[in-house]
C-alpha atoms as a PDB file:
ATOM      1  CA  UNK A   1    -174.352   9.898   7.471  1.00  0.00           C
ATOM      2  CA  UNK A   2    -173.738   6.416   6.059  1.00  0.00           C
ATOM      3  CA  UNK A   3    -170.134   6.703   6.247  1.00  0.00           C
ATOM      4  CA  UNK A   4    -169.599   4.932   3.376  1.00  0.00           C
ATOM      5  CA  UNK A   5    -170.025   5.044  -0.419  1.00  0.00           C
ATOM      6  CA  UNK A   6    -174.022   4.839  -0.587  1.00  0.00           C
ATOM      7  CA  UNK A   7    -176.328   2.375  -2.290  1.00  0.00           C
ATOM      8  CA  UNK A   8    -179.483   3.149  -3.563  1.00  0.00           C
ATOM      9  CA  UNK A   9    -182.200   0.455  -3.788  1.00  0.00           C
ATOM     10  CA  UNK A  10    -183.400   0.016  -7.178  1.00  0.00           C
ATOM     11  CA  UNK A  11    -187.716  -0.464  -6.060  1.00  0.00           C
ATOM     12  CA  UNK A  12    -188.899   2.372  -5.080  1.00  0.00           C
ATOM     13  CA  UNK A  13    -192.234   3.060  -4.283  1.00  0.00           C
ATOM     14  CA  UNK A  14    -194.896   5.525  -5.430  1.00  0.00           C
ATOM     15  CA  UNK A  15    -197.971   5.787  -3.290  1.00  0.00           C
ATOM     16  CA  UNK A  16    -201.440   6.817  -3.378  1.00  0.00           C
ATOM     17  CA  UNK A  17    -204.352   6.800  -1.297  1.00  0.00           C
ATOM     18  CA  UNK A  18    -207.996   7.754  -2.183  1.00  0.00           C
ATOM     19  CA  UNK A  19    -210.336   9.710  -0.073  1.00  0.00           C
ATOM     20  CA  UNK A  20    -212.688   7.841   1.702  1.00  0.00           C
ATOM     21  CA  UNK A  21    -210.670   4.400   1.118  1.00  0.00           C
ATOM     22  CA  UNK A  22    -211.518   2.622   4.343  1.00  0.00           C
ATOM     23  CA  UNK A  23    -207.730   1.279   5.144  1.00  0.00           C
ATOM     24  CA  UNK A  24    -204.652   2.213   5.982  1.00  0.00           C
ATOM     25  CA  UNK A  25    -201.457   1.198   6.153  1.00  0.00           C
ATOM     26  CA  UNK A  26    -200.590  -0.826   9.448  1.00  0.00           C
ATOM     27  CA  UNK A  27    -197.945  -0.107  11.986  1.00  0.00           C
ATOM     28  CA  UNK A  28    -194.621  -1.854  10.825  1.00  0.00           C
ATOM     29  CA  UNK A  29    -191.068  -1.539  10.563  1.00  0.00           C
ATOM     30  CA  UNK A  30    -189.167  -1.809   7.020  1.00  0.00           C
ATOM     31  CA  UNK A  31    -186.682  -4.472   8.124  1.00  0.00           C
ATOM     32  CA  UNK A  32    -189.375  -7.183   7.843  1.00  0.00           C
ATOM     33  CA  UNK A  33    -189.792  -6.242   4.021  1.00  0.00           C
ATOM     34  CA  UNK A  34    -185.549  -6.397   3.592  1.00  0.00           C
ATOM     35  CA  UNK A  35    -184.358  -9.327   5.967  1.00  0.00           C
ATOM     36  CA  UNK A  36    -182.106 -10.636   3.017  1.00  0.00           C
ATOM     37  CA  UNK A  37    -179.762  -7.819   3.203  1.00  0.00           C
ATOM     38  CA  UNK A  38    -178.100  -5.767   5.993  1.00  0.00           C
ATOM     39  CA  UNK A  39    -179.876  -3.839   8.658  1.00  0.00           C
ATOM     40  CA  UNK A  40    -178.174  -0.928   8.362  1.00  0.00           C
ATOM     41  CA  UNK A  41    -179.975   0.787   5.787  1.00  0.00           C
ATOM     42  CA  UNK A  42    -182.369   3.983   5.721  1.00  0.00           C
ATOM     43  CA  UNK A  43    -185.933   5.041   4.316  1.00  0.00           C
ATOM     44  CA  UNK A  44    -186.374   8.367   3.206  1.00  0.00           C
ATOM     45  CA  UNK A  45    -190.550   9.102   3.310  1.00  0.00           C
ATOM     46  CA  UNK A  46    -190.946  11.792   0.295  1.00  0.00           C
ATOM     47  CA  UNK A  47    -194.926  13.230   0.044  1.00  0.00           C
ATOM     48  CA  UNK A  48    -195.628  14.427  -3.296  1.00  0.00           C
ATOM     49  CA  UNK A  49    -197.324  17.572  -2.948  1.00  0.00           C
ATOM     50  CA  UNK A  50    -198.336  19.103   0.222  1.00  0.00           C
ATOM     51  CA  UNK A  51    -199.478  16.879   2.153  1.00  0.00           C
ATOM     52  CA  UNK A  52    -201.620  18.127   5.374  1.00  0.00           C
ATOM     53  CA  UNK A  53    -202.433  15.556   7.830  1.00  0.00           C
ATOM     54  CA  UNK A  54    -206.337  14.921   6.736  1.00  0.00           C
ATOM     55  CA  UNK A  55    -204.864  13.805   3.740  1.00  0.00           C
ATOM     56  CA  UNK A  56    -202.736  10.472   5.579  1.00  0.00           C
ATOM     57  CA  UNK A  57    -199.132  10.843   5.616  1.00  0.00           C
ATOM     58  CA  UNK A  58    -196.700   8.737   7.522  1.00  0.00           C
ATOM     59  CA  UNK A  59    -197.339   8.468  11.164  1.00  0.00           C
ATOM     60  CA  UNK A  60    -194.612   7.475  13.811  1.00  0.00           C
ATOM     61  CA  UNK A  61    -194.527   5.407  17.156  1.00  0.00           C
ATOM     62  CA  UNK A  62    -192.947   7.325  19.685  1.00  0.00           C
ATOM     63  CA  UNK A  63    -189.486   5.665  21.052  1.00  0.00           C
ATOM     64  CA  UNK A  64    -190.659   2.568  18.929  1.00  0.00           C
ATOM     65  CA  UNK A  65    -187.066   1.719  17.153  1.00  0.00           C
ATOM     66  CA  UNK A  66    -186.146  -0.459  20.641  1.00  0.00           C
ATOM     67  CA  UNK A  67    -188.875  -2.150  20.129  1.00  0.00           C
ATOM     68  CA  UNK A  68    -188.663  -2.584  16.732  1.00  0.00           C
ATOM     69  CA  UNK A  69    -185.504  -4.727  17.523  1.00  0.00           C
ATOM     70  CA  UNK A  70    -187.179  -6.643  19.931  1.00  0.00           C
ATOM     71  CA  UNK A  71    -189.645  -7.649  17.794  1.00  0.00           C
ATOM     72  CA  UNK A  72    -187.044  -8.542  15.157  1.00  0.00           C
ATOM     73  CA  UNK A  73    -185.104 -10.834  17.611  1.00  0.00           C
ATOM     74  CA  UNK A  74    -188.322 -12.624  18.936  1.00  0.00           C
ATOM     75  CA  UNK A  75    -189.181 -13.220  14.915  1.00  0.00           C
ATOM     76  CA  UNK A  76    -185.711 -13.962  14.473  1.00  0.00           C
ATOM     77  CA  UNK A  77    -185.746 -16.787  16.831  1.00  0.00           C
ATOM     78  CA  UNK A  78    -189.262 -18.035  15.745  1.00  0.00           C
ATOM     79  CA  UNK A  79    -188.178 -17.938  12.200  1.00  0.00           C
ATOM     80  CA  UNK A  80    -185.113 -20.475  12.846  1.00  0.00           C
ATOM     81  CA  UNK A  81    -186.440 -23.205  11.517  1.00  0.00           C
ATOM     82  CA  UNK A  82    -187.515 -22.170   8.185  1.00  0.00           C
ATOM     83  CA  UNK A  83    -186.390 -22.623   4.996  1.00  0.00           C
ATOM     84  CA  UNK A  84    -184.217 -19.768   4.042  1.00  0.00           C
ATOM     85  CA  UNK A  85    -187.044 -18.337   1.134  1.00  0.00           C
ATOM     86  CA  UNK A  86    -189.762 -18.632   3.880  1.00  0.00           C
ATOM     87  CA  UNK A  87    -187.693 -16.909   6.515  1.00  0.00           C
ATOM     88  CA  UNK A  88    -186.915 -13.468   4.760  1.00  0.00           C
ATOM     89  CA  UNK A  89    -190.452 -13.594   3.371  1.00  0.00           C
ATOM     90  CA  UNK A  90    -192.629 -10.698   5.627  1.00  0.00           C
ATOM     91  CA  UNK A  91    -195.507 -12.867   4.213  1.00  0.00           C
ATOM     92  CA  UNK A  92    -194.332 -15.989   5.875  1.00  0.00           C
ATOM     93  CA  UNK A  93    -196.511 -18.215   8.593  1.00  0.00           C
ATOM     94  CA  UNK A  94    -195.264 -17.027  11.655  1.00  0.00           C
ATOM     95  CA  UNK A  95    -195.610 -13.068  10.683  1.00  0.00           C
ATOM     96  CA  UNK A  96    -198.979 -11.263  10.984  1.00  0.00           C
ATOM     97  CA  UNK A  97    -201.028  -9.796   8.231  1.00  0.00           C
ATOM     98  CA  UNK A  98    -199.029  -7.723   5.008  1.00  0.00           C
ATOM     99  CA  UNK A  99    -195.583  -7.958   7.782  1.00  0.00           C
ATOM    100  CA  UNK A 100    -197.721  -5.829   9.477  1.00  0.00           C
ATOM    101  CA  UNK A 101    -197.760  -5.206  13.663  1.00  0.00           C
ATOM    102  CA  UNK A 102    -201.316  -4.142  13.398  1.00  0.00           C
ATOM    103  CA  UNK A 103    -204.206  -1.903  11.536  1.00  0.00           C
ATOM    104  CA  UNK A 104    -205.223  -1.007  15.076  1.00  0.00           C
ATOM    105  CA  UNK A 105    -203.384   2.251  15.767  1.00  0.00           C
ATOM    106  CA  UNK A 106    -204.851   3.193  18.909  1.00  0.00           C
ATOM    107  CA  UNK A 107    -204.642  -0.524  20.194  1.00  0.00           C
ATOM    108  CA  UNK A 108    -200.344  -0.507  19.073  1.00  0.00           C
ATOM    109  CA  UNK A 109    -200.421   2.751  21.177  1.00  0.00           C
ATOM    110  CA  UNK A 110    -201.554   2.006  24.240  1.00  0.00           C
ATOM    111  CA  UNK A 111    -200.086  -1.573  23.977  1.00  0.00           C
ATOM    112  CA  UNK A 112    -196.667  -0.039  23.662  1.00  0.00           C
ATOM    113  CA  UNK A 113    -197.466   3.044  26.131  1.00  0.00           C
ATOM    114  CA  UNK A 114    -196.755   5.345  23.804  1.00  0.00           C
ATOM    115  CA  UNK A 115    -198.191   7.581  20.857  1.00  0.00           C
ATOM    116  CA  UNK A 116    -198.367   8.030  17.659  1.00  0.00           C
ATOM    117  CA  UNK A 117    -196.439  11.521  16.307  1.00  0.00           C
ATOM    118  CA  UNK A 118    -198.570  13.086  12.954  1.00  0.00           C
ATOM    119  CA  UNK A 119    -197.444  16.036  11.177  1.00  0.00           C
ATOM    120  CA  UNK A 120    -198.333  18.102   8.409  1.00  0.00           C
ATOM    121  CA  UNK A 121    -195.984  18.000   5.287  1.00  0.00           C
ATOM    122  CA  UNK A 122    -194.635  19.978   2.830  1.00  0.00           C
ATOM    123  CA  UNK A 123    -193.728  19.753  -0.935  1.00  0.00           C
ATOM    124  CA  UNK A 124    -190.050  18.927  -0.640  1.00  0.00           C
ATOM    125  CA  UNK A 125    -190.409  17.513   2.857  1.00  0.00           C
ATOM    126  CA  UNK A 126    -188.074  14.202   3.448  1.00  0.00           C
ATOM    127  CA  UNK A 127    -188.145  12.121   6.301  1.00  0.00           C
ATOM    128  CA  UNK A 128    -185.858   9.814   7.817  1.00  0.00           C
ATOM    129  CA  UNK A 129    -186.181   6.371   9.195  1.00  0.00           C
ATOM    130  CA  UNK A 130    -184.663   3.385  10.897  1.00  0.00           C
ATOM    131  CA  UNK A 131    -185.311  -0.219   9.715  1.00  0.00           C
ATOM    132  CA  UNK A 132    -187.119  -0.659  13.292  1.00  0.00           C
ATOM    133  CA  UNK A 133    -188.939   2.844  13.705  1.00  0.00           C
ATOM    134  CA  UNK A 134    -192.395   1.560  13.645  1.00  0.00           C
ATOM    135  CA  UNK A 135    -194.645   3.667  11.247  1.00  0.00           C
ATOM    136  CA  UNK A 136    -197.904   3.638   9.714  1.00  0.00           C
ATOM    137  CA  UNK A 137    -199.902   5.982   7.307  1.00  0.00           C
ATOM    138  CA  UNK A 138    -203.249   6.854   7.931  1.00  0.00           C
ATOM    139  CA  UNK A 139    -206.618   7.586   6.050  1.00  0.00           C
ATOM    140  CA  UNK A 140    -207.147  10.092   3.592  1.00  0.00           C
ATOM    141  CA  UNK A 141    -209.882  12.566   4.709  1.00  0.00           C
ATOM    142  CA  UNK A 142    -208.803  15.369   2.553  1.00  0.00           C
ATOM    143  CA  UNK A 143    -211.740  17.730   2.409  1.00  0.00           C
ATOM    144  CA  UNK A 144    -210.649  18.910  -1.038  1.00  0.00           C
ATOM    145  CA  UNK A 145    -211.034  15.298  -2.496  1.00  0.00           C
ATOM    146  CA  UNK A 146    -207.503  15.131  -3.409  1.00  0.00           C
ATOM    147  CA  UNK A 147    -205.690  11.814  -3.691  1.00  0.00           C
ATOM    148  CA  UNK A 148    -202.188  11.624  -1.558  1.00  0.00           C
ATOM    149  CA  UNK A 149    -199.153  10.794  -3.075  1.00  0.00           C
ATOM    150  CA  UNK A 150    -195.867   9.850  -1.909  1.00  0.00           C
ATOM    151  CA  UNK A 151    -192.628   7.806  -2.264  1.00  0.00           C
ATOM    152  CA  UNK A 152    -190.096   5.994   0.096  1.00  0.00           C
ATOM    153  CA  UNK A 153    -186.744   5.338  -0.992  1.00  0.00           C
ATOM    154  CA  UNK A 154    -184.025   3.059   0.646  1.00  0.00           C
ATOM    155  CA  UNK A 155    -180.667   3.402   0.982  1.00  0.00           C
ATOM    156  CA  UNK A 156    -177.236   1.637   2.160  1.00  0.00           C
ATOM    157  CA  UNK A 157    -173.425   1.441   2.350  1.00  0.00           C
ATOM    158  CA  UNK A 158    -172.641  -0.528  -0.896  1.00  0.00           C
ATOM    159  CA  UNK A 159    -169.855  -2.765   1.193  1.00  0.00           C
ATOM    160  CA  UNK A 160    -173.047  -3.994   3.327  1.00  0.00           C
ATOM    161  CA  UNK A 161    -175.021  -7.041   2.216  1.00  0.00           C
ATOM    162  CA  UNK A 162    -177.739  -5.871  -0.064  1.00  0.00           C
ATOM    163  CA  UNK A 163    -181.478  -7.663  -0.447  1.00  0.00           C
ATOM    164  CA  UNK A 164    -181.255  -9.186  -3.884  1.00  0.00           C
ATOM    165  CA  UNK A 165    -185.011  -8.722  -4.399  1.00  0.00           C
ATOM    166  CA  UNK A 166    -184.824  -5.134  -4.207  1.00  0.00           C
ATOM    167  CA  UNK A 167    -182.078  -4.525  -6.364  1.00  0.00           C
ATOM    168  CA  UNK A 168    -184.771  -4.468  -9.101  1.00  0.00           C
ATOM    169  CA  UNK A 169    -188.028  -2.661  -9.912  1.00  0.00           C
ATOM    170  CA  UNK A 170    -191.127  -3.761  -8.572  1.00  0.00           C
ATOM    171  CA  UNK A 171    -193.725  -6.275 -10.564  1.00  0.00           C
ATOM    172  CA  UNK A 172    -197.414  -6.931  -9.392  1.00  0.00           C
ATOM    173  CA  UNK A 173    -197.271 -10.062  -7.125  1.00  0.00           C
ATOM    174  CA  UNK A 174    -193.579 -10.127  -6.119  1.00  0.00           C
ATOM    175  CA  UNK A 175    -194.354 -10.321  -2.287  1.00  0.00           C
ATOM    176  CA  UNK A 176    -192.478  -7.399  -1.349  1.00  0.00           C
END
């Protein structure tokens, strides 16, 4: 579906989350993580292990990839003026907290008139995503006591501009 030769990012991510851990991961889209590189690239969500929906897996916005790209172009704009390191950086002064939209899921909801879809997943489940579909992952109240895992993966056309910084494996403090 990339209609080219593909590219697979080097980072990839392994996730966990403990029961009872009193965060989550806030609503965002991916392309604030990866503005050094193309847009046209793809996340693939993998759980781990079955993975009901007590346990926290990765939550959607509704419709939210439009507005995903308007947020982009309003951050796009804001961002202008900054030096070139600061601008690609999701950590940078005029973003919010971790990149993030917000931590308040119900609040993004109803701000954006829409909802959040949750599912259950499988062992071997993969799931698909835009650099603007907004998504979140909630908190793990497995009543088992297990700890969630998952990965997310990214992928490209090679012949597209790729983000430097994740052509190479994650180290603590990198910013990514």
């Amino acid at each position: 579906f990339l209609e080219g030769q593909p590219y697979l990012h080097k980072r990839k991510i392994i996730r966990f989350t403990h029961p009872g851990e009193d965060h989550c991961t806030g609503g965002h889209y991916d392309l604030i993580y990866l503005r050094a590189g193309t847009d046209k690239f793809s996340t693939s969500w993998i759980p781990l292990g079955d993975t009901p929906v007590e346990m926290g897996g990765v939550i959607y916005l509704e419709h939210s990839d439009t507005v995903g790209r308007q947020m982009e172009a309003e951050f796009s704009v804001k961002n202008a003026n900054l030096p070139p390191e600061e601008r690609i950086n999701a950590y940078n002064r005029n973003m919010r907290e971790g990149g993030w939209i917000s931590t308040n899921l119900v609040e993004m909801a109803d701000r954006f008139k829409s909802r959040w879809l949750i599912a259950d997943y499988d062992a071997g489940d993969l799931v698909i995503h835009s650099p603007y579909m907004i998504h979140a992952a909630t908190q793990n109240h497995d009543p088992m006591n297990r700890i969630r895992l998952s990965t997310d993966i990214r992928y490209q056309r090679t012949d597209d501009s790729i983000d430097q910084r994740w052509a190479k494996n994650w180290v603590p403090g990198d910013n990514l």
